[in-house]
Every structure is written in structure tokens, then in C-alpha cells.
Protein backbone atom coordinates (compact mmCIF):
# COMPACT_ATOMS: atom_id res chain seq x y z
CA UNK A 1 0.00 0.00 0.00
CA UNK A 2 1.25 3.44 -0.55
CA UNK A 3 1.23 5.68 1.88
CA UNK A 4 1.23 9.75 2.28
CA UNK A 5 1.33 12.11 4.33
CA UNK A 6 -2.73 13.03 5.19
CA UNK A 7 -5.14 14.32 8.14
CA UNK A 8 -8.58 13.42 8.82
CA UNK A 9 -11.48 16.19 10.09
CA UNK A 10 -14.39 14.52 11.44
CA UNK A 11 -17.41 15.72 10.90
CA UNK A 12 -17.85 16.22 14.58
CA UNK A 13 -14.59 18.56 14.62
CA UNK A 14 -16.19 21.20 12.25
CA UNK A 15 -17.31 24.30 13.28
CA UNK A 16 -20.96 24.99 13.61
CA UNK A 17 -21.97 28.85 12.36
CA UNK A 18 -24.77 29.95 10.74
CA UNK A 19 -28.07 30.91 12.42
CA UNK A 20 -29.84 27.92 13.80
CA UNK A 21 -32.75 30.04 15.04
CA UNK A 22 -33.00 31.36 11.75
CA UNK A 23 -33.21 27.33 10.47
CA UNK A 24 -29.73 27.76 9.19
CA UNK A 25 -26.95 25.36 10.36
CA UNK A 26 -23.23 25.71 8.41
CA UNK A 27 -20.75 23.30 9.64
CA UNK A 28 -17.29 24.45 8.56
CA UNK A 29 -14.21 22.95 8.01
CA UNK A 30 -12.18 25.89 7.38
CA UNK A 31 -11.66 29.45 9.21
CA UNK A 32 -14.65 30.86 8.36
CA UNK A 33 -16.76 34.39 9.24
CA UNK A 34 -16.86 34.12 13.14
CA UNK A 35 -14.66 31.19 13.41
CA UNK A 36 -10.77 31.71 12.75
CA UNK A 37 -8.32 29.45 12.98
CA UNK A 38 -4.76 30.41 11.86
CA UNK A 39 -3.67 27.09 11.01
CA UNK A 40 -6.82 26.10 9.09
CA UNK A 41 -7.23 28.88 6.43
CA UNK A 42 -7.22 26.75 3.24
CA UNK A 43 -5.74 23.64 1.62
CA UNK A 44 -3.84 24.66 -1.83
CA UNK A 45 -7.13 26.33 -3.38
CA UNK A 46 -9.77 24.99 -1.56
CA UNK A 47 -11.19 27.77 1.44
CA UNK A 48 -14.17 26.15 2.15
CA UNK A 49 -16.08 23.09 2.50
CA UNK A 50 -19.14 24.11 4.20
CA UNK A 51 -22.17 21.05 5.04
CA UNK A 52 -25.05 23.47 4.65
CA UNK A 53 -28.82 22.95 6.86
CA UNK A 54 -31.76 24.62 5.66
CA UNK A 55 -35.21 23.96 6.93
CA UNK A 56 -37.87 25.15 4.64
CA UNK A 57 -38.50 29.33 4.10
CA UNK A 58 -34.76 29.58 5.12
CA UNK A 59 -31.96 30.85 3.50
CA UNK A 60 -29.26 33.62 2.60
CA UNK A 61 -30.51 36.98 1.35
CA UNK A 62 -29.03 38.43 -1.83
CA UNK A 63 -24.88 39.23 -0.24
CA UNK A 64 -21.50 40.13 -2.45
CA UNK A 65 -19.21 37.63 -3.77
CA UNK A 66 -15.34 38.85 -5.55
CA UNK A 67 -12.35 37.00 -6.72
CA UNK A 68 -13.79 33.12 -5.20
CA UNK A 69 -15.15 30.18 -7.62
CA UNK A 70 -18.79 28.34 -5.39
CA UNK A 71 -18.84 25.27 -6.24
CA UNK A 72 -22.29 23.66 -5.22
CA UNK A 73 -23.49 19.53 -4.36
CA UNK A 74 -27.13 19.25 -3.00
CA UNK A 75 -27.52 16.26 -1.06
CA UNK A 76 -31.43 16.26 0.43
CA UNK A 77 -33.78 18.70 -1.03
CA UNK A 78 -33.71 21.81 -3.60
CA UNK A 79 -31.72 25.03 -3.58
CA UNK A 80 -32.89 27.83 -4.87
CA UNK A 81 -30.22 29.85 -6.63
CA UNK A 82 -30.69 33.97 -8.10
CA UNK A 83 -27.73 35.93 -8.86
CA UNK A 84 -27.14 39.02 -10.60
CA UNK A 85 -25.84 37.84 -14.02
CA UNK A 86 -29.31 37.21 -14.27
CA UNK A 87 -29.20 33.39 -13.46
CA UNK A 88 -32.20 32.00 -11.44
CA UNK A 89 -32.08 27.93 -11.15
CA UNK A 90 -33.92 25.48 -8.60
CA UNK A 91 -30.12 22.72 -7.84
CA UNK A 92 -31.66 19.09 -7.08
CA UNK A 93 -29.89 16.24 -5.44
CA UNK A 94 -27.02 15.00 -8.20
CA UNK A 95 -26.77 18.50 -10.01
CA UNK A 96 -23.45 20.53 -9.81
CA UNK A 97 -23.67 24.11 -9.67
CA UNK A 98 -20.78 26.42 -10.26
CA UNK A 99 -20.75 29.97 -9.69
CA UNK A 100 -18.07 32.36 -10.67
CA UNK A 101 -17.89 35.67 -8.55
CA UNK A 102 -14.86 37.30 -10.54
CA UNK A 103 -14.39 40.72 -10.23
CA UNK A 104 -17.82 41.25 -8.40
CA UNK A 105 -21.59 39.81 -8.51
CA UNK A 106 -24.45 38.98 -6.01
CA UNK A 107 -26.50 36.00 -5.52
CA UNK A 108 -29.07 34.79 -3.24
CA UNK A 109 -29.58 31.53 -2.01
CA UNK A 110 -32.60 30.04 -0.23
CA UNK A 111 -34.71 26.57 0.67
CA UNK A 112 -38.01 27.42 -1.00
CA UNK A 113 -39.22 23.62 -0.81
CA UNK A 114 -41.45 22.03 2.22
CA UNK A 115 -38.31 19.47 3.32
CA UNK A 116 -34.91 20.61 4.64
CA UNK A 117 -32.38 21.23 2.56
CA UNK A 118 -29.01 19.74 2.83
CA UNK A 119 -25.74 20.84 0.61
CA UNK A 120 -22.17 21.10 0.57
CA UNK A 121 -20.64 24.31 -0.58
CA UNK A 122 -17.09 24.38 -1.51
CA UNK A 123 -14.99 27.77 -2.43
CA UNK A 124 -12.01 27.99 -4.25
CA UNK A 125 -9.55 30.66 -4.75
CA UNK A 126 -9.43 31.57 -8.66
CA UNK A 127 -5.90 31.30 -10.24
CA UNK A 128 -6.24 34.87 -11.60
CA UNK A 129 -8.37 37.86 -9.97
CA UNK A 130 -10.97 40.08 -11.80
CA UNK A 131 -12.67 38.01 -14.34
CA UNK A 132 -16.26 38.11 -15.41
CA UNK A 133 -18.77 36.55 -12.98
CA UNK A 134 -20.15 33.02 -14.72
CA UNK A 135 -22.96 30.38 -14.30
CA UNK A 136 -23.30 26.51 -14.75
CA UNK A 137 -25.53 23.98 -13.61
CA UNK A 138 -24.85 20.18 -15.14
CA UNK A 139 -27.74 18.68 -14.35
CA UNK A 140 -27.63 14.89 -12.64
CA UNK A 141 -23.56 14.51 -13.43
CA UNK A 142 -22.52 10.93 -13.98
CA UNK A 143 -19.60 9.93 -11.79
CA UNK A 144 -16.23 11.74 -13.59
CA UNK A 145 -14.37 14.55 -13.17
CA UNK A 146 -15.40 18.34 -13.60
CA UNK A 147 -12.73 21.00 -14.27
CA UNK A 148 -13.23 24.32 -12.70
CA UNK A 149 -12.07 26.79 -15.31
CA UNK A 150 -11.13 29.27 -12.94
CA UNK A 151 -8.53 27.46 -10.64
CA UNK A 152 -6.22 24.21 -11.52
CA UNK A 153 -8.25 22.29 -9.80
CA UNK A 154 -10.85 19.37 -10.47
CA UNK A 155 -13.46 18.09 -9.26
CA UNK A 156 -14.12 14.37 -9.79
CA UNK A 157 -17.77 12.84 -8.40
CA UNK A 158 -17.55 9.00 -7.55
CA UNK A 159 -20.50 6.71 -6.11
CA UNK A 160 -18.88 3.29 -4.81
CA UNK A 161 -20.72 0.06 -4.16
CA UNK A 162 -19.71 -1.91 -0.87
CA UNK A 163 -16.86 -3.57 -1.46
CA UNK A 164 -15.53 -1.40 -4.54
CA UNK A 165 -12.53 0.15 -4.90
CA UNK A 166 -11.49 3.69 -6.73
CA UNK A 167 -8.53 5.48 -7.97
CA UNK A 168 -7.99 8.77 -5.67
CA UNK A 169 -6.88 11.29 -8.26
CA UNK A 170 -2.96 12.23 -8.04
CA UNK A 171 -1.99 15.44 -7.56
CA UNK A 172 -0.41 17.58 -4.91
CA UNK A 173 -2.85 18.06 -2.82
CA UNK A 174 -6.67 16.18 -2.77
CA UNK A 175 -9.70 16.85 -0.64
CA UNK A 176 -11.66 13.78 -0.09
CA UNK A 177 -15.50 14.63 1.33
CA UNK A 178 -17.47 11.71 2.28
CA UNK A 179 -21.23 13.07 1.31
CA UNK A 180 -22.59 9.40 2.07
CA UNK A 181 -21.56 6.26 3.23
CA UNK A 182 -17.87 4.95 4.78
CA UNK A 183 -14.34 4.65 2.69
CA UNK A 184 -11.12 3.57 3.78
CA UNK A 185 -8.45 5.71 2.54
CA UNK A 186 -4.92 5.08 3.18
CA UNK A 187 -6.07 3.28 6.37
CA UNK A 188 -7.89 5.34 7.24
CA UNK A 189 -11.85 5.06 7.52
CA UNK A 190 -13.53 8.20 7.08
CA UNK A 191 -17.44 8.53 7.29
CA UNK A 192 -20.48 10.83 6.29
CA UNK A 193 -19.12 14.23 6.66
CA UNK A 194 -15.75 13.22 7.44
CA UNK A 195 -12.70 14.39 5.31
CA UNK A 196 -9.68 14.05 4.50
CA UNK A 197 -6.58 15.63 3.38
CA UNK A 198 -3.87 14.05 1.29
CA UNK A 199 -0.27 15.54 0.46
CA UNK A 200 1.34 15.00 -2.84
CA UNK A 201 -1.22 11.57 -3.59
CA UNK A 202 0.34 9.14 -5.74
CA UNK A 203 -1.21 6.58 -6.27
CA UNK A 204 -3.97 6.02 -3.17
CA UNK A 205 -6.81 4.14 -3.35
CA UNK A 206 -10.47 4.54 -1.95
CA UNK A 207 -12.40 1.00 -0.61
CA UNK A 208 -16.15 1.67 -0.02
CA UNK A 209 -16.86 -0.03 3.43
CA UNK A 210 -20.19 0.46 2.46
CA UNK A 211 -21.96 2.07 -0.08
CA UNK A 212 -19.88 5.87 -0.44
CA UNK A 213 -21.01 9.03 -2.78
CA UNK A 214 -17.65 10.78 -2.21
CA UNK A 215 -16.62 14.29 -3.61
CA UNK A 216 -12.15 14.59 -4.63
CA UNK A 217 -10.66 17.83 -5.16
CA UNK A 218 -7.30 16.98 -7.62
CA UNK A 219 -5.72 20.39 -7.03
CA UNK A 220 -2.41 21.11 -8.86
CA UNK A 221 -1.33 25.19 -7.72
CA UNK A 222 -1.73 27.53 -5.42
CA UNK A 223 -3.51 30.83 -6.78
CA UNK A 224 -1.35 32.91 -7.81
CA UNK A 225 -2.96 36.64 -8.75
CA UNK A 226 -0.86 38.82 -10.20
């Protein structure tokens, strides 16, 4: 087995922000608005990783976005997205939703559905600062792997059977988000909500204790604005 160097977050170490009386829970696993931590700030590109609550009627009111690539999974439920490039889109379980900030844009984001609402936000750091703010939604991806244009950095989707086994993506640093399920990584068995982060991963593989939807960031550079 090849090993490298790694750390695992459980889900029970992240942060809990948001406004719970509001119906809003955000469970972070970086430095994030109230919650600072000098030593946890990012990985490479990656800034966030957020495991978003919602019950129904909540949601974040129309707020400022500059220089960060959102990159959105919806696990239970439908988000409601509006920005103002003029994109307005309902994001189901199995879509991937990408929103570009560049040099400045808004969006809003809410539960408008009668069930809670559960999602896991990731933001990225753009390899180059002041673009044009951008949309996508892919509809119900197949397992593969999703460039983000704006950072070296890709996103690859994988849903595991018990017992199956999967390639973790080599680069020099990967983000491994367990959004279902239980994997062993590298000896290590991480759960639903747990994560992991790998070092310079060459050749590691993922086992599906049981049956796993897991999320990899393959990032290959820092950002580096100029």
C-alpha cells in the first residue's frame, strides 16, 4: 500500500456557524466568518467546505461575492439559486452548480421547498483575480471529473458500491469529502461528513466499506494573482 502524508477532520470537529434560530446550520471545516483558525485557512485552493442545513422558508438573502469560484453539491432537497448575471435555477440532489464571482456579482440563495435542505458548498480561490462573474448547472452529473475553469483544480464525483474500490486522483494536494456512506483511505476510515486531506497523492486508493457518494478535489497550484 502506498502511503502519504494526510489528516482526517471529522465531521464532529467542524465548526458549527450559521443561524440555527434562523433554520440555518453551516458546519465548517475551514476558518470561516466568526470562526478563525490560523492554522486552518485553506488547503492549496480549496477555502471552504461548508455542510449546509436549511429547513424550509430559510436561506441567505441576496450578499457580495469577488475573486472566489462556489462550487455547489445538494444532497437532500432543492436550492434555490438567483444571482445578478441574471441566473435564477432550482439545484436538485445529483446537479453541480458552479458559480463564478470574478471581479464582483451577487447572488441569493434560499430553501423554498417544504423538506430541509441539505448541501455542501465548496470555495475555491481563482488562479487569476478580476474576471467576469459566470454560471453553470450540469444537471444529474454521472460519476467523472469536472474542471473548474477558474482554478487548476478538479473536481471528480464518484459513487462506490460496498466492497468497490477507486482510484484517488494524483496530484499535490486532494480533498476527499465523504457526502454518504464509509471509505477507507490510506487506512484510514472516514465517514459521512468526514474528510480528508492528502499531500502530494500518488497513487492512493479509496475502498467503499459500504456504499460511499464521495466528492475529490485533484488540485495542482496555489492561486497565484498577479
Amino acid at each position: 500500500m502506498t502511503h502519504v502524508r494526510r489528516a482526517v477532520q471529522r465531521a464532529g470537529e467542524r465548526f458549527l456557524g450559521g443561524d440555527p434560530e434562523a433554520g440555518i446550520e453551516t458546519w465548517h471545516a475551514f476558518s470561516f466568518a466568526g470562526f478563525y483558525d490560523p492554522d486552518n485557512v485553506r488547503f492549496g485552493p480549496l477555502a471552504a467546505c461548508n455542510e449546509e442545513r436549511l429547513a424550509p422558508g430559510a436561506g441567505f438573502a441576496e450578499h457580495p461575492h469577488r475573486d472566489v469560484e462556489i462550487v455547489t453539491w445538494v444532497v437532500e432537497g432543492e436550492l434555490t439559486h438567483e444571482d445578478s448575471t441574471g441566473h435564477r435555477a432550482v439545484v436538485r440532489a445529483g446537479d453541480l452548480q458552479r458559480f463564478s464571482a470574478g471581479s464582483g456579482a451577487r447572488h441569493s440563495e434560499r430553501n423554498e421547498g417544504a423538506v430541509p435542505l441539505r448541501f455542501v458548498q465548496m470555495w475555491l480561490t481563482p488562479s487569476e483575480s478580476d474576471g467576469e462573474p459566470s454560471y453553470e448547472l450540469l444537471p444529474q452529473v454521472p460519476d467523472g471529473a469536472y474542471p473548474l475553469a477558474g482554478a487548476e483544480a478538479v473536481l471528480h464525483v464518484r459513487r462506490l458500491a460496498a466492497g468497490e474500490r477507486v482510484s484517488v486522483p494524483d496530484a499535490q494536494w486532494v480533498y476527499v469529502h465523504v457526502v454518504r456512506g464509509s471509505v477507507r483511505v490510506d487506512g484510514d476510515v472516514v465517514g459521512e461528513g468526514d474528510a480528508m486531506r492528502l499531500f502530494e497523492a500518488v497513487g492512493v486508493e479509496a475502498f467503499a466499506v459500504d456504499a460511499a457518494e464521495l466528492l475529490f478535489w485533484a488540485m495542482h497550484a496555489e492561486p497565484h494573482f498577479g
